[in-house]
Protein backbone atom coordinates (compact mmCIF):
# COMPACT_ATOMS: atom_id res chain seq x y z
CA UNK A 1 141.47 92.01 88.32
CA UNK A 2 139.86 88.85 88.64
CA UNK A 3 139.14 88.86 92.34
CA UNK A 4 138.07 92.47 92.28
CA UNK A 5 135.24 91.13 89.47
CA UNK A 6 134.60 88.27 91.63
CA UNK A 7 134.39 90.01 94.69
CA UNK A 8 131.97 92.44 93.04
CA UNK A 9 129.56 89.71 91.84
CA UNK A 10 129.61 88.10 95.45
CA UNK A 11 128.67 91.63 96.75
CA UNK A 12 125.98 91.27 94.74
CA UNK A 13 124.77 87.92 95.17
CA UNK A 14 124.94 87.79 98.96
CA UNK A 15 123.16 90.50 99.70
CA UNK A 16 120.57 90.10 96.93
CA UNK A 17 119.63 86.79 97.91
CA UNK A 18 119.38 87.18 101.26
CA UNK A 19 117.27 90.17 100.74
CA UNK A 20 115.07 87.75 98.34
CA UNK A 21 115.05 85.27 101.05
CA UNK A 22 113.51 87.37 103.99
CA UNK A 23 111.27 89.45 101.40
CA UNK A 24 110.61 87.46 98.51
CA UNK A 25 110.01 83.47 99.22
CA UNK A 26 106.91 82.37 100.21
CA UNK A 27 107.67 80.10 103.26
CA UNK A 28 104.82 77.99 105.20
CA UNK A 29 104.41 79.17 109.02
CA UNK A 30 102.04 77.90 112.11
CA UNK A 31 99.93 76.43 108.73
CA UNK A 32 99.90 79.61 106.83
CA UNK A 33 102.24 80.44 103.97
CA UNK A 34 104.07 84.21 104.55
CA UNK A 35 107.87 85.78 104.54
CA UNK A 36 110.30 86.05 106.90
CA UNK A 37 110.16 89.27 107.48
CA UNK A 38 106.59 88.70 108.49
CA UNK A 39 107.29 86.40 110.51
CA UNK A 40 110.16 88.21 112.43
CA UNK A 41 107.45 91.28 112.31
CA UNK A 42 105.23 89.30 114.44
CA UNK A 43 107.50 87.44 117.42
CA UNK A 44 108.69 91.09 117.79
CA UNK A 45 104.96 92.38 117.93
CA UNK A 46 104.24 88.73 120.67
CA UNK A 47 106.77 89.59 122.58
CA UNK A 48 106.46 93.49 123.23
CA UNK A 49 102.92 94.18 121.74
CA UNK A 50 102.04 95.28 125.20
CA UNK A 51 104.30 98.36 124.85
CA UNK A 52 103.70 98.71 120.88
CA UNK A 53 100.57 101.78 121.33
CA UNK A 54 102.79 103.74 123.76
CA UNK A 55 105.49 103.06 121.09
CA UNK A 56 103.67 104.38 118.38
CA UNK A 57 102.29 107.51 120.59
CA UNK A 58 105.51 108.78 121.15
CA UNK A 59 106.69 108.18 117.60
CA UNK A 60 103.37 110.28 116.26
CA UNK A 61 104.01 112.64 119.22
CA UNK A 62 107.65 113.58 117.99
CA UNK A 63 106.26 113.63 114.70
CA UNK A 64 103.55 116.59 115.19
CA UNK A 65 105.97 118.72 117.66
CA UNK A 66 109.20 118.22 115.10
CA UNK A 67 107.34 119.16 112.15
CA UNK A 68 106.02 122.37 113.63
CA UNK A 69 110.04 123.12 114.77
CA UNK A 70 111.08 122.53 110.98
CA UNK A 71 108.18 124.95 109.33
CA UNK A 72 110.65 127.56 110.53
CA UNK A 73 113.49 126.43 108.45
CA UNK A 74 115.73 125.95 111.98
CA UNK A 75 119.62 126.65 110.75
CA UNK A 76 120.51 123.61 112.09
CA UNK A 77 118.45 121.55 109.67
CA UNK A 78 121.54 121.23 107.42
CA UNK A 79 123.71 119.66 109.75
CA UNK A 80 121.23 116.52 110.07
CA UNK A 81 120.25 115.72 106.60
CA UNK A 82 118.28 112.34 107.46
CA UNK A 83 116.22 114.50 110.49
CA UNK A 84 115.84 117.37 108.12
CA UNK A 85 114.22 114.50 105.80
CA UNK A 86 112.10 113.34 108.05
CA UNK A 87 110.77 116.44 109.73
CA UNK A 88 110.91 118.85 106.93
CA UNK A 89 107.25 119.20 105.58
CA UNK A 90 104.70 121.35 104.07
CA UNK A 91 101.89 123.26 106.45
CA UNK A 92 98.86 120.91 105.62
CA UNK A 93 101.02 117.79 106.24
CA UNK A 94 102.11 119.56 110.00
CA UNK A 95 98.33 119.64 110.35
CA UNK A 96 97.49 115.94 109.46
CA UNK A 97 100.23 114.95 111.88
CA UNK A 98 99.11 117.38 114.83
CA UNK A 99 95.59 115.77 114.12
CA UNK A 100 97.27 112.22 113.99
CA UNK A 101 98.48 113.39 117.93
CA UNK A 102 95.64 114.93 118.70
CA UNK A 103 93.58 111.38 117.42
CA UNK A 104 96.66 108.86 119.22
CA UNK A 105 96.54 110.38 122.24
CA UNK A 106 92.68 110.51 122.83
CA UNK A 107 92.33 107.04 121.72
CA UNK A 108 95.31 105.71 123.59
CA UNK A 109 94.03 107.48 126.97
CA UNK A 110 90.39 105.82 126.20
CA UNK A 111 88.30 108.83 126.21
CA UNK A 112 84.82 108.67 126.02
CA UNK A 113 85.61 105.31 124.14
CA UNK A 114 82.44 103.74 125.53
CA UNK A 115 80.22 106.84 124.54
CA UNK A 116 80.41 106.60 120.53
CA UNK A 117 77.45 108.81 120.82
CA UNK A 118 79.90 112.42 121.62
CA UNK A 119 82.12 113.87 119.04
CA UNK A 120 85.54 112.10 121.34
CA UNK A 121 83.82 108.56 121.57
CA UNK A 122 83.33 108.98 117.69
CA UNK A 123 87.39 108.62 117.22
CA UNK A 124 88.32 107.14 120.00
CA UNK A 125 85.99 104.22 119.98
CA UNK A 126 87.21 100.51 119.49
CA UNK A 127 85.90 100.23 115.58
CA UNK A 128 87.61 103.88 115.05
CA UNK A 129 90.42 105.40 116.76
CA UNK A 130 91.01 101.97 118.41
CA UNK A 131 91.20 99.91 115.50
CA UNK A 132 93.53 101.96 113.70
CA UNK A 133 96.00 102.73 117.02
CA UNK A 134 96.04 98.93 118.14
CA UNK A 135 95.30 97.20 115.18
CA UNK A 136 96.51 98.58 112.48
CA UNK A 137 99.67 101.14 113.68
CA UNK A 138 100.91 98.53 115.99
CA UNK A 139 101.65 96.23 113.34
CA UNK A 140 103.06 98.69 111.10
CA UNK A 141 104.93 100.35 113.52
CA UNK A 142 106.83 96.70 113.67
CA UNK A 143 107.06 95.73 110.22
CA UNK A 144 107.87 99.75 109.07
CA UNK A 145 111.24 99.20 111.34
CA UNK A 146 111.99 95.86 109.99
CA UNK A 147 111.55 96.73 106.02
CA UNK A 148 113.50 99.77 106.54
CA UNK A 149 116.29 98.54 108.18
CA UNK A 150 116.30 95.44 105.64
CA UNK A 151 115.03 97.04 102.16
CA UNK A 152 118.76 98.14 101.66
CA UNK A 153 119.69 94.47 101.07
CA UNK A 154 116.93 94.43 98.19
CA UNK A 155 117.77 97.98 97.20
CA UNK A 156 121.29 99.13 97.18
CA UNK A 157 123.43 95.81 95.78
CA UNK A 158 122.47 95.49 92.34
CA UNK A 159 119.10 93.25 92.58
CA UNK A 160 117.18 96.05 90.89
CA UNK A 161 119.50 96.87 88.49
CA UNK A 162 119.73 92.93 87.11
CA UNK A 163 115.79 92.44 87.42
CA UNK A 164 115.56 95.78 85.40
CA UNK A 165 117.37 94.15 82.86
CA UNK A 166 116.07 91.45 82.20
CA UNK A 167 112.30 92.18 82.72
CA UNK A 168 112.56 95.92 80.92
CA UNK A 169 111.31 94.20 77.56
CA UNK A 170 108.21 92.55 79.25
CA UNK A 171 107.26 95.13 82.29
CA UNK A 172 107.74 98.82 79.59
CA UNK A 173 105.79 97.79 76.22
CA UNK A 174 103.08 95.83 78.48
CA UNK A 175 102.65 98.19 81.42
CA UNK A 176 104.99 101.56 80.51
CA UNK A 177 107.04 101.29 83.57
CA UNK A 178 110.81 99.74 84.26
CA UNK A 179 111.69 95.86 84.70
CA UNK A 180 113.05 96.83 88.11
CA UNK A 181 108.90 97.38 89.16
CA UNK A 182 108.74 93.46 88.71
CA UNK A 183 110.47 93.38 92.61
CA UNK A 184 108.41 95.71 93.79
CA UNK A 185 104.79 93.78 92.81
CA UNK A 186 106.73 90.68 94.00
CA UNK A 187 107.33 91.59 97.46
CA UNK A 188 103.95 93.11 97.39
CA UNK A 189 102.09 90.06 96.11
CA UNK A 190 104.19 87.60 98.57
CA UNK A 191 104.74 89.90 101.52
CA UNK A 192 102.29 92.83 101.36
CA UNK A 193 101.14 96.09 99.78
CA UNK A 194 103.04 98.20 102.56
CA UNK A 195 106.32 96.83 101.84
CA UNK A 196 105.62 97.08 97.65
CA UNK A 197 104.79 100.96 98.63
CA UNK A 198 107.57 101.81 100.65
CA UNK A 199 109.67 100.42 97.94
CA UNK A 200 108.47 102.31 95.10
CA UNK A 201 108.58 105.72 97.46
CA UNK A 202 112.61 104.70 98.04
CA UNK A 203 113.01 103.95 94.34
CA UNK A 204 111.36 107.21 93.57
CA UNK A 205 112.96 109.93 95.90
CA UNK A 206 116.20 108.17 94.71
CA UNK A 207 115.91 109.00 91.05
CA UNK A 208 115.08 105.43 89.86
CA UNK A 209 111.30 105.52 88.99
CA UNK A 210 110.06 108.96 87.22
CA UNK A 211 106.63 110.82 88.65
CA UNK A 212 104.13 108.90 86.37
CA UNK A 213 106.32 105.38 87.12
CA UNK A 214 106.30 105.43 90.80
CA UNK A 215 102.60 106.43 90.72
CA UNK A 216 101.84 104.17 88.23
CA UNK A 217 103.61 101.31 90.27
CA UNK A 218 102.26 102.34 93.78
CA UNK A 219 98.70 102.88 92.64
CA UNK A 220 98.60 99.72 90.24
CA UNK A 221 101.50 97.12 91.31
CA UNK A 222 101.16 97.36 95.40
CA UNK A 223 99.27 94.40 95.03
CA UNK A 224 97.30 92.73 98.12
CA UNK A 225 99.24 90.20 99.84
CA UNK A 226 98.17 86.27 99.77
CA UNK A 227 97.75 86.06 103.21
CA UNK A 228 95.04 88.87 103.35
CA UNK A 229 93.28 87.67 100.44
CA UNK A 230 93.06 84.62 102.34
CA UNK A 231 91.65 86.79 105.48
CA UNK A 232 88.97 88.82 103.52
CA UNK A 233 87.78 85.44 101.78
CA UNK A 234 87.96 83.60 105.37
CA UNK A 235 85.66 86.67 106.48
CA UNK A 236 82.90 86.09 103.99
CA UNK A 237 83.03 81.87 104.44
CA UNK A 238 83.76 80.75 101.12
CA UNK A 239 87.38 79.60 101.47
CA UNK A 240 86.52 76.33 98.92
CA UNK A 241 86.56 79.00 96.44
CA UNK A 242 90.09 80.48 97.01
CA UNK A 243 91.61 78.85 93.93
CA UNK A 244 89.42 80.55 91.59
CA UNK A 245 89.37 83.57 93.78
CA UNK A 246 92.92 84.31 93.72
CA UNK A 247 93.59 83.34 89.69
CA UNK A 248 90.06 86.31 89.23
CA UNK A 249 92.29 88.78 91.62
CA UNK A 250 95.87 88.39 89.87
CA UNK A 251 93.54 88.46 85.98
CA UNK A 252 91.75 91.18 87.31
CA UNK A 253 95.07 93.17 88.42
CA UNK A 254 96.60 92.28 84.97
CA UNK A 255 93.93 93.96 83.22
CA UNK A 256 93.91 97.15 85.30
CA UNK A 257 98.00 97.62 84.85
CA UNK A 258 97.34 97.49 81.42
CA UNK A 259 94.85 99.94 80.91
CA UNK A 260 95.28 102.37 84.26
CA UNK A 261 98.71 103.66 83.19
CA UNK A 262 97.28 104.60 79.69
CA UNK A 263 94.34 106.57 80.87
CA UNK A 264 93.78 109.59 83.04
CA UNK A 265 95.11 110.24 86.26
CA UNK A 266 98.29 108.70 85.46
CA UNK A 267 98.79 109.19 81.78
CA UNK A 268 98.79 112.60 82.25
CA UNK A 269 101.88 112.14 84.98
CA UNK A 270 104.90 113.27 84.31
CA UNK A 271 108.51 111.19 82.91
CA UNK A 272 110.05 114.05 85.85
CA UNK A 273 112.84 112.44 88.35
CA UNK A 274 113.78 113.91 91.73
CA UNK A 275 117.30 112.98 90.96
CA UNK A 276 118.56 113.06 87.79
CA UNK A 277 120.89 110.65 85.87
CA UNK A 278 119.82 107.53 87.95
CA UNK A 279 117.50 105.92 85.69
CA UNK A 280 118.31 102.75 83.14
CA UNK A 281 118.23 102.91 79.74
CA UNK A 282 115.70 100.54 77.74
CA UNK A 283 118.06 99.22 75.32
CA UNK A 284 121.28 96.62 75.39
CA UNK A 285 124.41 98.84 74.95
CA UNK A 286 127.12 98.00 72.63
CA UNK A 287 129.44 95.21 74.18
CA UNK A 288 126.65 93.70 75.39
CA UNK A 289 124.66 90.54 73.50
CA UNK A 290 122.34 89.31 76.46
CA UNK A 291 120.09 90.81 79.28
CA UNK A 292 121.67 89.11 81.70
CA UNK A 293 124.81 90.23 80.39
CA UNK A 294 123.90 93.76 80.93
CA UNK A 295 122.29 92.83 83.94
CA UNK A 296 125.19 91.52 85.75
CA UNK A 297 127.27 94.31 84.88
CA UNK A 298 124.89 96.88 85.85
CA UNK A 299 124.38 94.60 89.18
CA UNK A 300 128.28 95.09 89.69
CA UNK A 301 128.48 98.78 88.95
CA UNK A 302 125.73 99.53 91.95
CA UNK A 303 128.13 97.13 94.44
CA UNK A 304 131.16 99.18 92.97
CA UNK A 305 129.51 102.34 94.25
CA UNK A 306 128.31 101.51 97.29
CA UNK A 307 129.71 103.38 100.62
CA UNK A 308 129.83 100.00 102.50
CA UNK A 309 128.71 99.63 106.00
CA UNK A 310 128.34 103.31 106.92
CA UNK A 311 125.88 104.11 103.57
CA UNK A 312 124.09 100.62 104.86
CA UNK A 313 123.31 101.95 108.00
CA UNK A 314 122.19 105.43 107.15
CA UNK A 315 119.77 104.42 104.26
CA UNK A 316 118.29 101.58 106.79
CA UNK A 317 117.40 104.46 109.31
CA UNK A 318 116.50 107.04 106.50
CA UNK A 319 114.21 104.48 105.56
CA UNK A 320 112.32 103.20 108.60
CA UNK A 321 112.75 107.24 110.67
CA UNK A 322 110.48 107.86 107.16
CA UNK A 323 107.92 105.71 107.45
CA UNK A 324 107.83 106.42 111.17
CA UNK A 325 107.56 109.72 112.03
CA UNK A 326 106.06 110.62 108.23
CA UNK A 327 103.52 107.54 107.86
CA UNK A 328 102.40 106.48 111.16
CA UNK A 329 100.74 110.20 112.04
CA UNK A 330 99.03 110.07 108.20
CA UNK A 331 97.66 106.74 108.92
CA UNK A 332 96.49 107.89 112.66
CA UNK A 333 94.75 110.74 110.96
CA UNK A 334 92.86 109.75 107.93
CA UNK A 335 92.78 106.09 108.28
CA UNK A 336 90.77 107.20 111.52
CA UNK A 337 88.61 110.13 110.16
CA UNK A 338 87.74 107.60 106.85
CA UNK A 339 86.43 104.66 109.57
CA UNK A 340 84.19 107.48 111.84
CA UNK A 341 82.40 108.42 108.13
CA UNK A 342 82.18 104.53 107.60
CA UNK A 343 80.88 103.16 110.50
CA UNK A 344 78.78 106.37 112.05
CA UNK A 345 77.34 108.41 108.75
CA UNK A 346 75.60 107.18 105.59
CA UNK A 347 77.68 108.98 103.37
CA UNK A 348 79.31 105.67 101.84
CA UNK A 349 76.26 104.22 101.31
CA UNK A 350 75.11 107.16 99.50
CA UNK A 351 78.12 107.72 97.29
CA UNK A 352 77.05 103.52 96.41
CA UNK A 353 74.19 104.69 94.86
CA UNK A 354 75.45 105.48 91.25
CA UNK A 355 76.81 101.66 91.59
CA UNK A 356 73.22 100.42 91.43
CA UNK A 357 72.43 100.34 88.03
CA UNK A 358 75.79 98.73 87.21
CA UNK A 359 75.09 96.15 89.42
CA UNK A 360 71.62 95.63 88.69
CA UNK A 361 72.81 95.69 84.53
CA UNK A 362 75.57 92.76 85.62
CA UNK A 363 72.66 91.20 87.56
CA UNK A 364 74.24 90.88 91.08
CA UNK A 365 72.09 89.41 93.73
CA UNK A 366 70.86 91.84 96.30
CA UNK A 367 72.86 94.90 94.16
CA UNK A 368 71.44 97.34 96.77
CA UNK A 369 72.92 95.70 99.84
CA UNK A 370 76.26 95.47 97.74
CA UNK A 371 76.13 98.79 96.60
CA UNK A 372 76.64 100.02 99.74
CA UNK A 373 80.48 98.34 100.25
CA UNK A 374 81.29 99.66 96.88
CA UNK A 375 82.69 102.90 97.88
CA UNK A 376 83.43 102.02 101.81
CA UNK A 377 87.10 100.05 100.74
CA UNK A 378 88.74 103.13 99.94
CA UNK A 379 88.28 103.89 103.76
CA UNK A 380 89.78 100.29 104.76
CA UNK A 381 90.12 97.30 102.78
CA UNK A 382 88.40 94.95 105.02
CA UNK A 383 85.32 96.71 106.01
CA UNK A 384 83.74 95.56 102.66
CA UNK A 385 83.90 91.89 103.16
CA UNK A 386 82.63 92.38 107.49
CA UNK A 387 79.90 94.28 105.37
CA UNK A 388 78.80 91.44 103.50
CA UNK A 389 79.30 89.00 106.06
CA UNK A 390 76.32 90.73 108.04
CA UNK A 391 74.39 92.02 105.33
CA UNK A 392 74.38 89.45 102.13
CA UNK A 393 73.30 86.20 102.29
CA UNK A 394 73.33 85.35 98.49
CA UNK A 395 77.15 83.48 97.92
CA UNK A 396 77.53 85.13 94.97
CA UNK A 397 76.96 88.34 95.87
CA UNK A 398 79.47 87.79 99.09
CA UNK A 399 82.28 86.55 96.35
CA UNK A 400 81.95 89.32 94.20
CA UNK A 401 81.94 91.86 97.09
CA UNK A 402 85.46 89.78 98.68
CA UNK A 403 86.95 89.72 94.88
CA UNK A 404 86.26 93.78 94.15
CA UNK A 405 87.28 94.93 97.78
CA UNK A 406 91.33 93.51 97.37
CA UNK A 407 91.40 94.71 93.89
CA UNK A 408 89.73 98.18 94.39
CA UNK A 409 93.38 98.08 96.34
CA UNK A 410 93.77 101.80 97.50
CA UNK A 411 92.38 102.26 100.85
CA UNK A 412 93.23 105.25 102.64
CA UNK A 413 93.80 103.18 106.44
CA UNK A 414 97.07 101.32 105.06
CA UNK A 415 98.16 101.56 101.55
CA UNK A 416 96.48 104.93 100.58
CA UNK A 417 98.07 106.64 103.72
CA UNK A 418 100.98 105.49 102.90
CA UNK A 419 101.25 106.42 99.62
CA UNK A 420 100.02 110.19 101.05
CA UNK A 421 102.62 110.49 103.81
CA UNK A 422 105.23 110.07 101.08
CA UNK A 423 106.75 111.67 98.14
CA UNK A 424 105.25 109.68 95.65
CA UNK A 425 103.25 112.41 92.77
CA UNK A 426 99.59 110.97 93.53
CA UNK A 427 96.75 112.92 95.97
CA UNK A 428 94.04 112.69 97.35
CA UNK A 429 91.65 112.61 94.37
CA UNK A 430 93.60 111.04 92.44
CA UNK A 431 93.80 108.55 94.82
CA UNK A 432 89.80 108.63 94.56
CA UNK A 433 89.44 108.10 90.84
CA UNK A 434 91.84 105.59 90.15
CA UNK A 435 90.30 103.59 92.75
CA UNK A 436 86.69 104.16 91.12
CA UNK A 437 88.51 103.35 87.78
CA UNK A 438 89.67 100.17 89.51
CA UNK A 439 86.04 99.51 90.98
CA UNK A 440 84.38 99.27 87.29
CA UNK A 441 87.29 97.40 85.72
CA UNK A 442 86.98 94.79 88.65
CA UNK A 443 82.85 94.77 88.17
CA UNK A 444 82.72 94.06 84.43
CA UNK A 445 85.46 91.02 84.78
CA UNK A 446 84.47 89.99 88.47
CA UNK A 447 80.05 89.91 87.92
CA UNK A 448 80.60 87.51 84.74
CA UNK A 449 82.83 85.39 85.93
CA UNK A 450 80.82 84.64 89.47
CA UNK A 451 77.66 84.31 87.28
CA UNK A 452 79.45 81.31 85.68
CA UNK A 453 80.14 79.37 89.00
CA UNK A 454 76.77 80.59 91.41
CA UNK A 455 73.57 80.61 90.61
CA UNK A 456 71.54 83.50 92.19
């Protein structure tokens, strides 16, 4: 009896901590600190980024012509449950992929890409088309295989099940979502948002995390990795302020996961599982005196249930064929139709406008100029802060603009269009008013605070 108990705990441990290891620790690389799995992600993407476009052509390709096979319900659907999972879609996502195609292929074959004046230059050009297909897909396309063959180890052996225990009386009264969501803001924080989303969507489709939870945790607790932060502060040249930048980003996403989840969109979600029965409870059972008591045993009851090598291997590929073939074409798509309306049409800069008077109120520096990146991060995170590099002059304008533009947080090239392409209860609107919601919140904490350490 004693070895079986033992053995269970090591089939958690081992797992877990490796898991932890690649995911979770911060670890200091070529003079930047990132994760393992990071840095894995990117000697994969030096050594065969050449071939990493083509790669993610085909995979978008597949995606389009599959998912027009499966609107007809083919019989043989059942016999492949993890294709059938992958494939198996509604009519307006078919669409987005055939227009994620449709967008690869143009871009990738350089169409009219030095004639940004016709409608094909317009997507396929190099701040467009080309900046999602090489810069942004080829990296995902990398670290989407790598989190989904490794997530199981984080997943699957207990890890969630122990950190749910002991965080449950911290992460439900303070935030009304499960302990477990501590691991996912974790590897977001340390790793990146991408990983934190895909996650939450594995979490969710397997019964763990209700509708309003998973859209509470993707929307509020994908947090913006350290190493971007860095980037977007790099961008705007005020890196001796990156000590009280980051504490204003992590106070500013404290406040917003406190009030978010109690306010419209998602306090009107739904407690609703996809799978039933899979969810902790909140409370200690009887036989139990600690936490990590519970923990442990819960921690052991996942290893007990696991299939072993073969239920390894399938949820690995379930994983990563998702984010693939469902992802990569919603990313193509609307992370490419959000940059044409950026960089080509003054529609963001109008939809700034109702910002003015805020800003003015909070008495930014040149408000009017800073209006106008306001609204533009929900189309790509970074766009705000190359904004205010060539726009702003006034320092405190340029830190205010880098602090709102990672905690605004839902953009629809990466993180948004991820959160789209998957299961997880939250649209497109929604997706628009929480990140307004998030806007304000960030301007009322973030204006004050700069006002304290600039002078206009």
């Amino acid at each position: 009896m004693e070895n079986k108990q033992q053995g269970s705990l090591a089939g958690f441990l081992v797992p877990s901590v490796i898991g932890i290891v690649l995911f979770m620790i911060p670890v200091q690389y070529e003079g930047s600190w990132t994760i393992v799995v990071k840095i894995i992600a990117d000697m994969i993407s030096g050594a065969i980024g050449d071939y990493l476009p083509a790669l993610c052509v085909g995979i978008v390709t597949l995606s389009a012509i599959l998912g027009i096979i499966f609107l007809s319900k083919p019989n043989f659907i059942a016999t492949y449950p993890i294709v059938a999972n992958t494939f198996s879609t509604t009519a307006i996502w078919v669409v987005i992929r055939i227009l994620g195609a449709v967008f690869i292929w143009l871009t990738y074959l350089g169409i009219d890409k030095e004639n940004p004046d016709s409608t094909i230059g317009l997507i396929t050009s190099g701040d467009n088309g080309g900046f999602v297909l090489n810069d942004l897909l080829s990296v995902l396309v990398v670290i989407f295989l790598l989190a989904g063959l490794l997530l199981p180890l984080l997943l699957d052996f207990g890890l969630l099940e122990f950190i749910g225990a002991m965080l449950t009386k911290v992460m439900r009264p303070l935030f009304t979502i499960p302990g477990r969501a501590a691991v996912d803001c974790i590897t977001s924080w340390i790793g990146d948002g991408t990983l934190g989303v895909m996650l939450t969507a594995n979490q969710y489709e397997g019964g763990y995390y209700s509708k309003r939870e998973a859209a509470i945790i993707s929307t509020t607790f994908s947090a913006v990795s350290i190493t971007f932060s860095i980037v977007v502060l790099a961008q705007v040249d005020l890196m001796e302020y990156f000590g009280l930048y980051y504490l204003l980003i992590c106070a500013i996403g404290i406040v917003c996961a406190l009030i978010l989840p109690r306010i419209p969109p998602l306090s009107l979600k739904k407690d609703e599982y996809l799978v039933e029965g899979k969810a902790m409870g909140e409370s200690l059972p009887e036989g139990y005196s600690t936490s990590f008591q519970y923990g442990i045993a819960l921690a052991r009851e996942r290893v007990a249930e696991h299939g072993g090598l073969k239920q390894f291997m399938e949820g690995a590929f379930k994983n990563a064929a998702g984010m693939w073939f469902g992802v990569l074409p919603v990313v193509m798509c609307i992370g490419t139709l959000a940059l044409v309306l950026a960089n080509h049409t003054t529609i963001f800069d109008t939809l700034g406008l109702p910002f003015l008077p805020l800003l003015q109120l909070l008495d930014v520096p040149q408000a009017e100029a800073v209006s106008k990146t306001m609204i533009v991060g929900f189309t790509d995170m970074f766009t705000p802060s190359v904004l205010a590099a060539g726009t702003i002059t006034s320092p405190m304008a340029k830190f205010i603009v880098a602090v709102i533009s990672v905690t605004q947080l839902i953009y629809l090239s990466e993180v948004g269009g991820l959160i789209l392409g998957s299961k997880i209860p939250v649209n497109l609107a929604e997706l628009f008013i929480l990140f307004l919601e998030r806007t304000i919140i960030s301007l009322a904490i973030a204006a004050p605070v700069a006002h304290m350490f600039f002078t206009n």
